[in-house]
C-alpha atoms as a PDB file:
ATOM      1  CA  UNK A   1     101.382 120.394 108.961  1.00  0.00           C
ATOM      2  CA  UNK A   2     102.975 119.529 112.700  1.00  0.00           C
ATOM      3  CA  UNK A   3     102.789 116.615 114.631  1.00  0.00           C
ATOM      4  CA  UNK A   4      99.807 116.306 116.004  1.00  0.00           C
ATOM      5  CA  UNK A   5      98.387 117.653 112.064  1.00  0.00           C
ATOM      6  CA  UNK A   6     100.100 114.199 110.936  1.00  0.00           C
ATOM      7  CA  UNK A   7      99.213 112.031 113.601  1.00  0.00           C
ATOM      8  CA  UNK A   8      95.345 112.856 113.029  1.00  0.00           C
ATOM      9  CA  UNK A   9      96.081 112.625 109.380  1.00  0.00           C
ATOM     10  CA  UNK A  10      97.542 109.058 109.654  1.00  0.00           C
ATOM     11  CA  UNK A  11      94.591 107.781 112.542  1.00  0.00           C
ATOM     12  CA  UNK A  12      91.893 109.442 109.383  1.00  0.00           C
ATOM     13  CA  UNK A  13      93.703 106.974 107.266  1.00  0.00           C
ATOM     14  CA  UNK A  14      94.023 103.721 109.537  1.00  0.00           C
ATOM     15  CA  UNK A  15      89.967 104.115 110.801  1.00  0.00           C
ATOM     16  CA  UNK A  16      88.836 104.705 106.708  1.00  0.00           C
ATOM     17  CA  UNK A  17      86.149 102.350 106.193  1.00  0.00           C
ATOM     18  CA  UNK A  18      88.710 101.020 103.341  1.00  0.00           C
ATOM     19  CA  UNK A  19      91.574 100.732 105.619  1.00  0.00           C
ATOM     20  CA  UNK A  20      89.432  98.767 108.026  1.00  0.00           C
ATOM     21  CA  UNK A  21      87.652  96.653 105.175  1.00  0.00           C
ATOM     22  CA  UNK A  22      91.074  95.972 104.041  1.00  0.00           C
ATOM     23  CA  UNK A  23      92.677  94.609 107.275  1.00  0.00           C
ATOM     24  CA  UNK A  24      89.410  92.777 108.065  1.00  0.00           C
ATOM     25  CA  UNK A  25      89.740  91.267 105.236  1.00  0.00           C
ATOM     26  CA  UNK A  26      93.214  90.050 104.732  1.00  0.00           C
ATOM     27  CA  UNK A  27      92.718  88.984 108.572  1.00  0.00           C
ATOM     28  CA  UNK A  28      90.086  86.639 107.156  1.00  0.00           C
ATOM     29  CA  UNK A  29      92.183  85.415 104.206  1.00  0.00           C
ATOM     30  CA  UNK A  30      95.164  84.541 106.003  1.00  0.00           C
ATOM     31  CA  UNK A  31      94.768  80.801 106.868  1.00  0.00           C
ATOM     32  CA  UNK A  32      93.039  79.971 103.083  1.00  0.00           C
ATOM     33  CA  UNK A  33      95.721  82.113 101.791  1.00  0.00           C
ATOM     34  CA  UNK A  34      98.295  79.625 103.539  1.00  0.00           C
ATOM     35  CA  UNK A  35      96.205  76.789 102.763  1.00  0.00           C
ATOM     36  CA  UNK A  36      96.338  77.613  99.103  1.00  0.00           C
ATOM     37  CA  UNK A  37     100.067  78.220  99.141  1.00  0.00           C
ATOM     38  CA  UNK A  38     100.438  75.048 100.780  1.00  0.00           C
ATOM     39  CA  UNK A  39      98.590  73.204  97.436  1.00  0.00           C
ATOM     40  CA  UNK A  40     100.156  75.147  95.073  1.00  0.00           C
ATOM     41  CA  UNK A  41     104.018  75.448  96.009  1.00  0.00           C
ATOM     42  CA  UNK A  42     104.759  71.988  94.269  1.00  0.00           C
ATOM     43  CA  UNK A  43     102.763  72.799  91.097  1.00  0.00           C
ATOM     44  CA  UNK A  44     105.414  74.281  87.982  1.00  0.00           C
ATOM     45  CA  UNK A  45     104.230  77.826  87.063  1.00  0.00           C
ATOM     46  CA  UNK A  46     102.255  78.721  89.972  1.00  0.00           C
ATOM     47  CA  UNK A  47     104.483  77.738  92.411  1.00  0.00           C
ATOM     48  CA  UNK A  48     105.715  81.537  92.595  1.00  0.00           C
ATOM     49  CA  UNK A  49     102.315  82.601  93.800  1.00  0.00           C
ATOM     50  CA  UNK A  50     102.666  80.211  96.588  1.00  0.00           C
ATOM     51  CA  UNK A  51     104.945  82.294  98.718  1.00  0.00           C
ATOM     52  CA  UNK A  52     103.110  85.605  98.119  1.00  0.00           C
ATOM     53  CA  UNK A  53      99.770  84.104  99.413  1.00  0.00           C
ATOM     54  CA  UNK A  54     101.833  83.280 102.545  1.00  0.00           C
ATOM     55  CA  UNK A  55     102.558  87.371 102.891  1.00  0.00           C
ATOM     56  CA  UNK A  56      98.795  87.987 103.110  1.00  0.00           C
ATOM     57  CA  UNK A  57      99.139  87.544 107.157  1.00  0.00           C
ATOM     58  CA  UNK A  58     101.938  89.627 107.962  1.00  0.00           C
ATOM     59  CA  UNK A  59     100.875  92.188 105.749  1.00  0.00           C
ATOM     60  CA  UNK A  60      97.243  92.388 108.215  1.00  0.00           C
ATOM     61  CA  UNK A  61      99.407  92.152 111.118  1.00  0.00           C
ATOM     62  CA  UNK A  62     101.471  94.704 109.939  1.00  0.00           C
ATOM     63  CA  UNK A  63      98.369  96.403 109.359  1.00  0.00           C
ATOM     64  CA  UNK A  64      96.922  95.823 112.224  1.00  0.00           C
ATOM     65  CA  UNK A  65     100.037  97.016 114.469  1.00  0.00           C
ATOM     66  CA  UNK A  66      99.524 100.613 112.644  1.00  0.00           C
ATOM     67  CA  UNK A  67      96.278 101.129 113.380  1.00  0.00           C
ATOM     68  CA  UNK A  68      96.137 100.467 116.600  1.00  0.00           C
ATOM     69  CA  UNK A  69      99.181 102.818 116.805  1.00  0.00           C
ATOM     70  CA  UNK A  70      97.678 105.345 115.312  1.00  0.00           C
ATOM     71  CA  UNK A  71      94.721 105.093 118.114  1.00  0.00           C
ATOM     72  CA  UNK A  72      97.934 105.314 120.930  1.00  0.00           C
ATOM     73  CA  UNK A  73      99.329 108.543 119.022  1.00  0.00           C
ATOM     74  CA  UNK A  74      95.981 110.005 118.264  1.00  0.00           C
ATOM     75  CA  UNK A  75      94.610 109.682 121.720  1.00  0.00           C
ATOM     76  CA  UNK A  76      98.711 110.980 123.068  1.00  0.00           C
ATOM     77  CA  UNK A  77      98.217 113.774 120.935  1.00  0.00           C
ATOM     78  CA  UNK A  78      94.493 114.552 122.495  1.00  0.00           C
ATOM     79  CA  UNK A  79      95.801 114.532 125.970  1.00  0.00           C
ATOM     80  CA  UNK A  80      98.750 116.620 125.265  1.00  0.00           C
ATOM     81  CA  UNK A  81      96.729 119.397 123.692  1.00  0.00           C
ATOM     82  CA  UNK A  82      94.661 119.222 126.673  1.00  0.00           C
ATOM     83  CA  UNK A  83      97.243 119.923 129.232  1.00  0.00           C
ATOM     84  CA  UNK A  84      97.439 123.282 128.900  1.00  0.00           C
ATOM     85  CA  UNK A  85      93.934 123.885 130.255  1.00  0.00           C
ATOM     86  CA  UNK A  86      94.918 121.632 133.163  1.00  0.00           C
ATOM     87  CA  UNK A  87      98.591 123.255 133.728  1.00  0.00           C
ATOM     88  CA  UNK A  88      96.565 126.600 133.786  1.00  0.00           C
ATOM     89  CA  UNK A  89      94.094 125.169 136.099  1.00  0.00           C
ATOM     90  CA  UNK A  90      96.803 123.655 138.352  1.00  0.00           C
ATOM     91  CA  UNK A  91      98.701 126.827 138.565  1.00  0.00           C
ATOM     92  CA  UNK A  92      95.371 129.193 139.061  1.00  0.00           C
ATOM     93  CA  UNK A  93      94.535 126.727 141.725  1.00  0.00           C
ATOM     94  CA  UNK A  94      98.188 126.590 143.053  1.00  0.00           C
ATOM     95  CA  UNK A  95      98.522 130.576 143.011  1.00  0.00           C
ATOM     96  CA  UNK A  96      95.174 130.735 145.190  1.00  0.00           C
ATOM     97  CA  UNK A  97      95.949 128.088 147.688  1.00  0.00           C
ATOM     98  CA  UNK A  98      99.299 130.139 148.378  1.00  0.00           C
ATOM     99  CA  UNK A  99      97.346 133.802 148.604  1.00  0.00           C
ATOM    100  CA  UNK A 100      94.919 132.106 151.249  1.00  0.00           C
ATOM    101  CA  UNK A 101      97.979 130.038 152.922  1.00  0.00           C
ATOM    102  CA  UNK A 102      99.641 133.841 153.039  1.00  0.00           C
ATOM    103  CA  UNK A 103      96.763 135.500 154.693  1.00  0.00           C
ATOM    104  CA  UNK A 104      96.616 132.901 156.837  1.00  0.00           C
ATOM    105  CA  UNK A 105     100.332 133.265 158.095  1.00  0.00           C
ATOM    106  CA  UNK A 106     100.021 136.625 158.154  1.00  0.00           C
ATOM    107  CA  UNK A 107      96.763 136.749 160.088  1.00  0.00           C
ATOM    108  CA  UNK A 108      97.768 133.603 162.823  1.00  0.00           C
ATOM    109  CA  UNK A 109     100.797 136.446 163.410  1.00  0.00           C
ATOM    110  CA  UNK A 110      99.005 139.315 164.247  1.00  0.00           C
ATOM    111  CA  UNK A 111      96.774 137.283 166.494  1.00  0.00           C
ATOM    112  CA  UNK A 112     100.437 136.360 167.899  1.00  0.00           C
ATOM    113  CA  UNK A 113     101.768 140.042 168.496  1.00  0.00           C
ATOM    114  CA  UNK A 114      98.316 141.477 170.106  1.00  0.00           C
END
């Protein structure tokens, strides 16, 4: 698989419905998350959970940072596989602007030398 095989691979991934339902939703448990952990790090046997609840945001931020990544290198990719077509457009266009600029030369000197 090459790059730009991956790249689409991992934007497939990020824009799932799942992946999406997932972020969402840890986006939206964050602050009762903390909330929680903030009742339940004094309380003996639970008190473990407390700091785990507290990784529910940075684990959607972290999420979030990848997919909108994956939107950056998925749209780079797009534009670099369509540069081709515009580098052979740009050169087509280059090679007939110098034919017409050469018959143009050539024809401004032979009005010159009659």
């Amino acid at each position: 698989m090459g790059g730009g095989g991956e790249v689409e691979h991992i934007y497939a991934l990020t824009h799932s419905p799942a992946y999406e339902a997932s972020m969402n939703a840890l986006e939206t448990l964050s602050p009762a998350a903390n909330w929680l952990a903030d009742r339940i790090s004094w309380i003996p046997g639970i008190s473990l959970y407390a700091e785990s609840l507290r990784q529910i945001g940075g684990a959607a931020s972290y999420m979030r940072i990848v997919y909108d990544a994956s939107e950056e290198a998925y749209q780079a990719v797009q534009a670099v596989e369509a540069a081709p077509k515009f580098l052979e457009y740009g050169i087509t266009a280059g090679l007939a602007l110098i034919i017409v600029g050469v018959a143009l030369i050539v024809r401004a000197r032979r009005s010159l030398n009659v």
